[in-house]
N, C-alpha and C. Protein backbone atom coordinates (compact mmCIF):
# COMPACT_ATOMS: atom_id res chain seq x y z
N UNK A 1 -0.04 -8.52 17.41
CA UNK A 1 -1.31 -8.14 17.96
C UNK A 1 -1.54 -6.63 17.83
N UNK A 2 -0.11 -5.91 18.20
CA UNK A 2 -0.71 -4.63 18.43
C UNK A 2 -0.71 -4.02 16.72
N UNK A 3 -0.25 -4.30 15.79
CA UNK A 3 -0.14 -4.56 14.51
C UNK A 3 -1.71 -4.66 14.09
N UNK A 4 -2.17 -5.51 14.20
CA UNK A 4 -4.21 -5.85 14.06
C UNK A 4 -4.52 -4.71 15.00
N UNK A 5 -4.65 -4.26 15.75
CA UNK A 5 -4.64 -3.14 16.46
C UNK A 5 -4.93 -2.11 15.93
N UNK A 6 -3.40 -1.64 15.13
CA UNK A 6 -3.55 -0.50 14.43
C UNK A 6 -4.37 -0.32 13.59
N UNK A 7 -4.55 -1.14 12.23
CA UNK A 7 -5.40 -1.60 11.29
C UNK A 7 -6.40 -1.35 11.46
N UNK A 8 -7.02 -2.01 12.68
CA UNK A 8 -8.37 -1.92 12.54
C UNK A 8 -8.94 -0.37 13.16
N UNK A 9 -7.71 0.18 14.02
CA UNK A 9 -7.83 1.36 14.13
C UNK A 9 -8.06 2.42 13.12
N UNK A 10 -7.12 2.33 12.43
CA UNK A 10 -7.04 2.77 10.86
C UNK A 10 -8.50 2.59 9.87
N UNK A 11 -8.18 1.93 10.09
CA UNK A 11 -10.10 1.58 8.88
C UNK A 11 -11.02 1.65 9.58
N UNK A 12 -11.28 1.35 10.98
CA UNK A 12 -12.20 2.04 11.90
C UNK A 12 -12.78 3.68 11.38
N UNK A 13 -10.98 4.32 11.86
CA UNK A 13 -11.18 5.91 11.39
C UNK A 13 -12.04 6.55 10.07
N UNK A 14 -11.03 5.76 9.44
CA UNK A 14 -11.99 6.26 7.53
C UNK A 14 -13.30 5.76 7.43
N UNK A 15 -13.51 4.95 7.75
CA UNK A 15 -14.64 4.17 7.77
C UNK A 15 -15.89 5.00 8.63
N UNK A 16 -15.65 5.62 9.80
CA UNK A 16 -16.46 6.70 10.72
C UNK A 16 -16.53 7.78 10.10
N UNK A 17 -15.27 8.43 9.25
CA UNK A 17 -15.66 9.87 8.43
C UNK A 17 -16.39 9.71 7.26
N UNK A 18 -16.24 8.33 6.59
CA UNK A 18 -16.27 7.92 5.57
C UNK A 18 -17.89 8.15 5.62
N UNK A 19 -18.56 7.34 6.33
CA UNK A 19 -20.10 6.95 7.07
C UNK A 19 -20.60 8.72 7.32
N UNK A 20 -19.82 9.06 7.88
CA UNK A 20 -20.47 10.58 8.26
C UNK A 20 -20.58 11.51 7.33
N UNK A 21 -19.62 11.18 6.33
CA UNK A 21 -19.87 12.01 4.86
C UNK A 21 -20.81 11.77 3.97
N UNK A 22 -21.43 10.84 4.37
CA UNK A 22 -22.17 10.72 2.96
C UNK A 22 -22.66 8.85 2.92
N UNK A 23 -21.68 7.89 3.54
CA UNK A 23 -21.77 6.78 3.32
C UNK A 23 -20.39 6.36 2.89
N UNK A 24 -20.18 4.67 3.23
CA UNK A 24 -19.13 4.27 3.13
C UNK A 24 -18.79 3.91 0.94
N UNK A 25 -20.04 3.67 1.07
CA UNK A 25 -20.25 3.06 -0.69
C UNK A 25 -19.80 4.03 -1.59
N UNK A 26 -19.57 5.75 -0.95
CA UNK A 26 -19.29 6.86 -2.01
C UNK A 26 -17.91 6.48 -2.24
N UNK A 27 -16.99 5.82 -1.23
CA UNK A 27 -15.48 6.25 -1.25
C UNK A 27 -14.95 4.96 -2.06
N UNK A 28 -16.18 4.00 -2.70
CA UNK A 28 -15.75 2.81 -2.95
C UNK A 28 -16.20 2.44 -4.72
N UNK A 29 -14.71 2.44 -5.56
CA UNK A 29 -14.99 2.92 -6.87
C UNK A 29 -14.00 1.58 -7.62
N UNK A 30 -14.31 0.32 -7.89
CA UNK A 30 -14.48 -0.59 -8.33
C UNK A 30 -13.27 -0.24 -9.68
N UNK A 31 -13.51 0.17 -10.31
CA UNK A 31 -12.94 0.49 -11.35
C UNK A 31 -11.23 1.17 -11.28
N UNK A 32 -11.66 2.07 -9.96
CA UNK A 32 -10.30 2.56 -9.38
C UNK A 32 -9.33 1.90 -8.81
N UNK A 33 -9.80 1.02 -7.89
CA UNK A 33 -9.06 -0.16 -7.36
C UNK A 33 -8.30 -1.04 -8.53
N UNK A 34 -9.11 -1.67 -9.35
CA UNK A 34 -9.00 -2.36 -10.17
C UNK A 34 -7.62 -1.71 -11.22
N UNK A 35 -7.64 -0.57 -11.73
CA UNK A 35 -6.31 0.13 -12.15
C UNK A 35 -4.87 0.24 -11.13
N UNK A 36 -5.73 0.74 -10.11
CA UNK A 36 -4.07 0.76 -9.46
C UNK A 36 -3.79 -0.35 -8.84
N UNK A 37 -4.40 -1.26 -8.73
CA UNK A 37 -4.14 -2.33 -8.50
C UNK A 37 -2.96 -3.59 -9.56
N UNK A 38 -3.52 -3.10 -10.71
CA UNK A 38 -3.29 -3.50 -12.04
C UNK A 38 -2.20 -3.12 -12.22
N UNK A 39 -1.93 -1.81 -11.93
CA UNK A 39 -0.49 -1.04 -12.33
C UNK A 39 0.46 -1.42 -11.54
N UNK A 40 0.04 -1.90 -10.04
CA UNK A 40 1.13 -1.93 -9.36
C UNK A 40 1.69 -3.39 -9.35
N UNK A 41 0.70 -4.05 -9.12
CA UNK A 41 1.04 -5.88 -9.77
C UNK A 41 2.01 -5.46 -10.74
N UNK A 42 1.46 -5.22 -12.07
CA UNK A 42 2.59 -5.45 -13.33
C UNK A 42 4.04 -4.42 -12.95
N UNK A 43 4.18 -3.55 -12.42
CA UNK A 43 5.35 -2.77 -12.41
C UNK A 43 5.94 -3.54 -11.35
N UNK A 44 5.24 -4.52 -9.92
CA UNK A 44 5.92 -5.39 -9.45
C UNK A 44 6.18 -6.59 -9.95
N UNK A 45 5.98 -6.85 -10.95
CA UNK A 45 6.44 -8.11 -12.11
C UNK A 45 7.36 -7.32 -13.02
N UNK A 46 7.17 -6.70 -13.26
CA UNK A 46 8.35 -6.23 -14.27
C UNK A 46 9.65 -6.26 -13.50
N UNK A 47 9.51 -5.07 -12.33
CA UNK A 47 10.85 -4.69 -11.44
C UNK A 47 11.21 -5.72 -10.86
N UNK A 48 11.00 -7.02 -10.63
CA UNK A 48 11.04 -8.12 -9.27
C UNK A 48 10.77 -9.38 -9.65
N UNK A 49 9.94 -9.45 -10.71
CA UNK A 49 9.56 -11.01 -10.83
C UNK A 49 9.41 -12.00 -9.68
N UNK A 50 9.65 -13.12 -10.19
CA UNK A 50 9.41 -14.12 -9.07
C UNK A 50 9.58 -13.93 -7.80
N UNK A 51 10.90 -12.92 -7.27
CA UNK A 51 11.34 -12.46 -6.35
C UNK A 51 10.35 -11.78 -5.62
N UNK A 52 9.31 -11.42 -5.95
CA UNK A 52 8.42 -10.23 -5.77
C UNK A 52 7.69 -11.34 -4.63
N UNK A 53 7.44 -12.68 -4.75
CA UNK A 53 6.72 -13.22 -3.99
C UNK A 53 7.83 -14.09 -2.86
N UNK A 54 8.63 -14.30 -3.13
CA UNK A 54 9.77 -14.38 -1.90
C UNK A 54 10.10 -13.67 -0.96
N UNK A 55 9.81 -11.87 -1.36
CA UNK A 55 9.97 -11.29 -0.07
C UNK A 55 8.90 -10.85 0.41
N UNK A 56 7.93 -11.28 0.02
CA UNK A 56 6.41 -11.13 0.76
C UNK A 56 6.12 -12.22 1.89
N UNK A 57 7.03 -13.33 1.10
CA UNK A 57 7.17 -14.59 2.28
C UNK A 57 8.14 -14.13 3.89
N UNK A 58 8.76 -13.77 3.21
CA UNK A 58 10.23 -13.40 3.83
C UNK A 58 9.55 -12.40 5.04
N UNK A 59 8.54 -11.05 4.88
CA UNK A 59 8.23 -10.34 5.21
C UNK A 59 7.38 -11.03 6.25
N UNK A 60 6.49 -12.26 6.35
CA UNK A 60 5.98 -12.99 7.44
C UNK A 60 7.01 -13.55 8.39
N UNK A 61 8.38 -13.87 7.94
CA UNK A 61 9.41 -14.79 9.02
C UNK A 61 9.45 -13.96 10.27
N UNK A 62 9.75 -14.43 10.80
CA UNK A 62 10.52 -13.40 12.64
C UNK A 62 11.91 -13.64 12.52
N UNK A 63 12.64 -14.43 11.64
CA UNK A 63 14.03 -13.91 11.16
C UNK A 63 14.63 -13.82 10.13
N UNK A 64 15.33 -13.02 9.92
CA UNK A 64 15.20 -12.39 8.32
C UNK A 64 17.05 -12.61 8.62
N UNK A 65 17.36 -13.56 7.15
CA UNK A 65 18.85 -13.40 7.30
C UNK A 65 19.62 -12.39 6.56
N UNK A 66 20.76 -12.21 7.54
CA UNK A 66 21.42 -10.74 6.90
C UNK A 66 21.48 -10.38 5.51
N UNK A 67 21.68 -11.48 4.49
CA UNK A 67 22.07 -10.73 2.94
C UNK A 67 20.98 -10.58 2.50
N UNK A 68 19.14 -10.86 3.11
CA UNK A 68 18.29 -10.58 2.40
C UNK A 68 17.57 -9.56 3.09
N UNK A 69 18.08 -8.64 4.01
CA UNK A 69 17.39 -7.52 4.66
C UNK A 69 17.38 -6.33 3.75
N UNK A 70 18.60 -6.08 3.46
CA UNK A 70 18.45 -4.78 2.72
C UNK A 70 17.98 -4.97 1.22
N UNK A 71 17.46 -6.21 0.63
CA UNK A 71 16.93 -6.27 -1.24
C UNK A 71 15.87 -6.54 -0.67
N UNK A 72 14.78 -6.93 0.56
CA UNK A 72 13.86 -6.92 0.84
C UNK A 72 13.61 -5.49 1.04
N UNK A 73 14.01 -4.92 1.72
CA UNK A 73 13.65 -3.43 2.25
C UNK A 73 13.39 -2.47 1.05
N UNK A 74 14.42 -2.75 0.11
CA UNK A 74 14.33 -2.14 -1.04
C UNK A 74 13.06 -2.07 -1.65
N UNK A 75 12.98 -3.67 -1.49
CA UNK A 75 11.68 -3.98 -2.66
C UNK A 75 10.78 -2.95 -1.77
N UNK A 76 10.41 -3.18 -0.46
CA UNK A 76 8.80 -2.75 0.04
C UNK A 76 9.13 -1.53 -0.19
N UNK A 77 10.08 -0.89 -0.60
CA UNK A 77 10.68 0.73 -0.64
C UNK A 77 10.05 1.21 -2.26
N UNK A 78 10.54 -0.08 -3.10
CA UNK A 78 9.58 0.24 -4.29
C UNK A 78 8.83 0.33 -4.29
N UNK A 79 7.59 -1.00 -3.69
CA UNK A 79 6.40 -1.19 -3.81
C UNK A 79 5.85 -0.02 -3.32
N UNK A 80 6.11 0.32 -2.03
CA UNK A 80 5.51 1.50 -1.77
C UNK A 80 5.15 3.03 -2.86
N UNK A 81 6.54 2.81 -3.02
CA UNK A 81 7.11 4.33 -3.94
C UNK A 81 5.61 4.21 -5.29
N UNK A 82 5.92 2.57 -6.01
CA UNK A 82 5.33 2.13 -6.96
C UNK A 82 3.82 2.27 -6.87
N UNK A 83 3.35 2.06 -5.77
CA UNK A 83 1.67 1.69 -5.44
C UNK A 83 1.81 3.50 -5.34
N UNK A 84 2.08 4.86 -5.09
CA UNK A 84 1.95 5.96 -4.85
C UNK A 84 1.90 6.80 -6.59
N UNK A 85 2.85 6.22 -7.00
CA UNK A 85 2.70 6.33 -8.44
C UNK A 85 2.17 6.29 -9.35
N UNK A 86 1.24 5.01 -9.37
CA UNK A 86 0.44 4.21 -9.93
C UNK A 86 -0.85 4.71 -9.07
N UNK A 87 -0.64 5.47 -8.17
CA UNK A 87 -2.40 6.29 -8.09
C UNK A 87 -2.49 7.54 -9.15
N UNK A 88 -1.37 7.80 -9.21
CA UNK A 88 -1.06 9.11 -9.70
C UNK A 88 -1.38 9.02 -11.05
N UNK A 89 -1.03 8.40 -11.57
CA UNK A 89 -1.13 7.44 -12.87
C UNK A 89 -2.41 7.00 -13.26
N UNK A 90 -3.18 6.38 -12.33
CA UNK A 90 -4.66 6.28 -12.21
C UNK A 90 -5.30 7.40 -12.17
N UNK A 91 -4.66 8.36 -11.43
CA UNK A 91 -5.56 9.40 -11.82
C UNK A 91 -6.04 10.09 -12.88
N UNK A 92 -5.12 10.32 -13.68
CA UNK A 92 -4.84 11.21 -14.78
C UNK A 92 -5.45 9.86 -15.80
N UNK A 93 -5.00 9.01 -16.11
CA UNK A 93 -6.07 7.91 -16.92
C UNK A 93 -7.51 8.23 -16.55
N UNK A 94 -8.01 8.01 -15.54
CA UNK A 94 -9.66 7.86 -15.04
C UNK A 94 -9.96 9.56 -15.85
N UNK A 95 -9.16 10.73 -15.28
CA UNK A 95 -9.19 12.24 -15.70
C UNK A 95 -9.44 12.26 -16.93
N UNK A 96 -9.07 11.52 -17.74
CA UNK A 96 -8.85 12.13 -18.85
C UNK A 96 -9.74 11.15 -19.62
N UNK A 97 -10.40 10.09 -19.02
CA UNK A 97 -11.64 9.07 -19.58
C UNK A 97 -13.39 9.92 -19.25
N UNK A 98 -12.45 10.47 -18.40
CA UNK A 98 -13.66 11.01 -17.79
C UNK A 98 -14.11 12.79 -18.61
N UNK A 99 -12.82 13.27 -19.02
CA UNK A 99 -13.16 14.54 -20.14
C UNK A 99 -13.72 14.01 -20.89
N UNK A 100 -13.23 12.80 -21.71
CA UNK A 100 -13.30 12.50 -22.99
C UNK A 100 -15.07 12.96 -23.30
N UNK A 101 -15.37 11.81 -21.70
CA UNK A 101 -16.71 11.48 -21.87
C UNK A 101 -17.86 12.16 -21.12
N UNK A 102 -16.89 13.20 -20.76
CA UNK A 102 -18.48 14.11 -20.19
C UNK A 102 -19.39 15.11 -21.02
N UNK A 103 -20.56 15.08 -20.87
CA UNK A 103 -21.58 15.61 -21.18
C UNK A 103 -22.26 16.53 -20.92
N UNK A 104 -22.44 16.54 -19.72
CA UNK A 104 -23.04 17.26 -18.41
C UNK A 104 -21.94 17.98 -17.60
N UNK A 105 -21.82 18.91 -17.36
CA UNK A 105 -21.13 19.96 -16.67
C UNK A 105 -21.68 20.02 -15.19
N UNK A 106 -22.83 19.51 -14.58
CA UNK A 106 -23.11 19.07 -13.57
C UNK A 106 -22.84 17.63 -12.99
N UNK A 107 -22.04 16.83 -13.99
CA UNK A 107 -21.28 15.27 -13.70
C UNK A 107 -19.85 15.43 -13.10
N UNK A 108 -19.41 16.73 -13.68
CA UNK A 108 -18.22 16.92 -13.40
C UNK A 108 -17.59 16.91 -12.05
N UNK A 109 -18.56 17.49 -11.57
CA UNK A 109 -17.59 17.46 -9.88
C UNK A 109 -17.86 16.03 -9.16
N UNK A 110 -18.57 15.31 -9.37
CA UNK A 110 -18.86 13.64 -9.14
C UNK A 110 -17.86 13.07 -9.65
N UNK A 111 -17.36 13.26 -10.80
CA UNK A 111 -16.39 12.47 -11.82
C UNK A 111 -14.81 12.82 -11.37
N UNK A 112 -14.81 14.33 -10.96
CA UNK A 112 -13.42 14.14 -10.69
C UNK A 112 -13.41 13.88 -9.24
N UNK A 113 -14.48 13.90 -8.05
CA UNK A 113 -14.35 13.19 -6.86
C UNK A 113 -14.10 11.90 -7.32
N UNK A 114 -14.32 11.17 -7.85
CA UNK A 114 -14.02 9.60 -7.95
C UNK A 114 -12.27 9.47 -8.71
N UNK A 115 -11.83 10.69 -9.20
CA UNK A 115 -10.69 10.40 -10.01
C UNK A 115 -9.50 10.75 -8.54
N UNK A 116 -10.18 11.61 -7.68
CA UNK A 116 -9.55 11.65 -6.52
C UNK A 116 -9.64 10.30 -5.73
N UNK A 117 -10.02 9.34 -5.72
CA UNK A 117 -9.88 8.63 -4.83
C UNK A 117 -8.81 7.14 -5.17
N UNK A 118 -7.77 7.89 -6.45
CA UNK A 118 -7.17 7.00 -7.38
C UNK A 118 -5.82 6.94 -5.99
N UNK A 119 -5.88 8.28 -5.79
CA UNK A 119 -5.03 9.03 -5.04
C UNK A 119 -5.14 8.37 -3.71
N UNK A 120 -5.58 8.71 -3.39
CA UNK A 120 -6.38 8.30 -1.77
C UNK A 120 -6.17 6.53 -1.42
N UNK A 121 -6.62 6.08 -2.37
CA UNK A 121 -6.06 4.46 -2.31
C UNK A 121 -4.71 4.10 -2.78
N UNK A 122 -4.11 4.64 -3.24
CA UNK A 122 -2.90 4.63 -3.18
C UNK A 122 -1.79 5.11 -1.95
N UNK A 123 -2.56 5.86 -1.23
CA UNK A 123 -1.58 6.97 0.03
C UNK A 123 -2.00 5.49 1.38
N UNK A 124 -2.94 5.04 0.55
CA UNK A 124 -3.56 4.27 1.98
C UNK A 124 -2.45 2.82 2.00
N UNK A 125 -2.64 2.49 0.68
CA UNK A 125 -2.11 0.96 0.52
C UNK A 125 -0.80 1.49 0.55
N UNK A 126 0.11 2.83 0.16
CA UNK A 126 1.32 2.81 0.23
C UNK A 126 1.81 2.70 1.90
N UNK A 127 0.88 3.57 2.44
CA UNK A 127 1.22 3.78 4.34
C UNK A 127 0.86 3.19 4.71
N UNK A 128 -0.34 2.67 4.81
CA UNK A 128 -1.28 1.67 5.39
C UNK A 128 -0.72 0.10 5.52
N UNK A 129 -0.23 0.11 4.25
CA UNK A 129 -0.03 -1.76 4.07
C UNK A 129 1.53 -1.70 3.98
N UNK A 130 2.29 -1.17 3.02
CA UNK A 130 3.52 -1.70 2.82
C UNK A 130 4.71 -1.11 3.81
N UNK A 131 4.59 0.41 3.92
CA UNK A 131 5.61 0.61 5.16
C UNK A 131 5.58 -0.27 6.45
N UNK A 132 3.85 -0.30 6.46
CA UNK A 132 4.35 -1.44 7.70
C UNK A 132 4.97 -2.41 7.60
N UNK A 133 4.62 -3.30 6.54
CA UNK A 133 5.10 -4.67 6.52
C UNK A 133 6.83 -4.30 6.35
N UNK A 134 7.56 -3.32 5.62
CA UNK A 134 8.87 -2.98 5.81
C UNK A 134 9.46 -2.83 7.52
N UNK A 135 8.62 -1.80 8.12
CA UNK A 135 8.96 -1.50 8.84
C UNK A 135 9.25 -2.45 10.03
N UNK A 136 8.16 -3.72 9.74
CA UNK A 136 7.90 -5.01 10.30
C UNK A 136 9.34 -5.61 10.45
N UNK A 137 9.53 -5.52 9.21
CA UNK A 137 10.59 -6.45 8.55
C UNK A 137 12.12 -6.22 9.39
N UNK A 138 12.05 -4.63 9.12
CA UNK A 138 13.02 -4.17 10.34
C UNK A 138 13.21 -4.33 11.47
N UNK A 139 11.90 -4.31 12.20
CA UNK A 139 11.50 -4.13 13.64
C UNK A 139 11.97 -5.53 14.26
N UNK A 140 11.52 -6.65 12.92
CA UNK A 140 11.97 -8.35 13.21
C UNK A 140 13.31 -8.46 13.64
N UNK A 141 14.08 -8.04 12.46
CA UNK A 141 15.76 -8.07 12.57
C UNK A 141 16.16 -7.66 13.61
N UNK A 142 15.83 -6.03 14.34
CA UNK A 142 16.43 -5.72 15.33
C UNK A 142 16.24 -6.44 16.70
N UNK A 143 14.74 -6.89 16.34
CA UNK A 143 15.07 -7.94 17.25
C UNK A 143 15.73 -9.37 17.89
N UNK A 144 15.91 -9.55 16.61
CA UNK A 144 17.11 -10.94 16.57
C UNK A 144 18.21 -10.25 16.74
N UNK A 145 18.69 -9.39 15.99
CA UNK A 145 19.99 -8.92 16.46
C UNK A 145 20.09 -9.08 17.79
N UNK A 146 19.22 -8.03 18.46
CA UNK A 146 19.32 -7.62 20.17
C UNK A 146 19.05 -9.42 20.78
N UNK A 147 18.45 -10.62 20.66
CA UNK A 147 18.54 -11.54 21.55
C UNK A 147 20.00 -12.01 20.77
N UNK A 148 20.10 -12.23 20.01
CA UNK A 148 21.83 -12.58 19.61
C UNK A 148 22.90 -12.05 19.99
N UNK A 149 22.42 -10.82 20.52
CA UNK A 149 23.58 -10.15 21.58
C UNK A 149 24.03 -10.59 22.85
N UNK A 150 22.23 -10.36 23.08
CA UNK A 150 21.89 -11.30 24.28
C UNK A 150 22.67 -12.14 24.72
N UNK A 151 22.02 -13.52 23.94
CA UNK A 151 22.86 -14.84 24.47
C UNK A 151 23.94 -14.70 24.38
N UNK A 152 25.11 -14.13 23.31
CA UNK A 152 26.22 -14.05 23.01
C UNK A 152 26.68 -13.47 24.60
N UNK A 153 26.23 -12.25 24.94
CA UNK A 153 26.92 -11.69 26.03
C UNK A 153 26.63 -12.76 27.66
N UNK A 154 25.52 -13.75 27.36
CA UNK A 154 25.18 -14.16 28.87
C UNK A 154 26.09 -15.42 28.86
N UNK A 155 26.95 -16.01 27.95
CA UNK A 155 27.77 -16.63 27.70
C UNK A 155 29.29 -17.12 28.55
């Protein structure tokens, strides 16, 4: 619960500066998504394969068994790392589509605001989405640990 909480706290926030800047539709670039999105799927198929969707499962359980805590953790450790990368990566692609093809020297500062936001969706989906669900993942375990202590000790 308090998880939906945050979230909507979170996108609440951007969403209010977002609106006060200018409108929510400026920060929203179709094309940008669509790359780092792209990049991070395939570099999570390359690095993980099939596996890639087992610990996304795994990442919903409330108990996570011991030999798959730490190659889960890993992974969201990639994904994260990976989705931060792959903005970075997006950026400099969109940057450099966007020299190719400019014209106007008054497009320019429009063009590289949008190459910034390769960035920006990447910092979001890396913090926003996947540390949590890691951190989740952790937060699960320690809690089974601690009632397994539990009962063990009321024994």
């Amino acid at each position: 619960m308090f998880k939906l909480i945050g979230l909507i706290i979170c996108v609440a926030s951007i969403a209010v500066v977002a609106d006060a800047q200018g409108g929510v539709g400026m920060y929203l670039d179709i094309p940008a998504l669509v790359l780092l999105f792209g990049i991070t799927l395939a570099g999570m198929i390359v690095g993980y394969g099939k596996q890639s969707i087992y610990y996304f499962k795994l990442a919903g359980r409330d108990k996570i068994p011991s030999k798959d805590l730490l190659p889960a953790l890993n992974f969201f450790n990639y994904i994260s790392r990976l989705t931060f990368y792959s903005s970075i990566c997006a950026f400099f692609i969109s940057s450099i589509v966007i020299l190719i093809n400019i014209s106007e020297l008054t497009m320019l500062g429009p063009a590289i605001a949008m190459t910034l936001l390769n960035i920006i969706y990447g910092l979001i989906f890396s913090f926003i989405i996947i540390q949590p669900i890691k951190h989740g993942i952790l937060l699960n375990r320690l809690k089974a640990d601690a009632e397994a202590t539990a009962s063990t000790q009321g024994k």
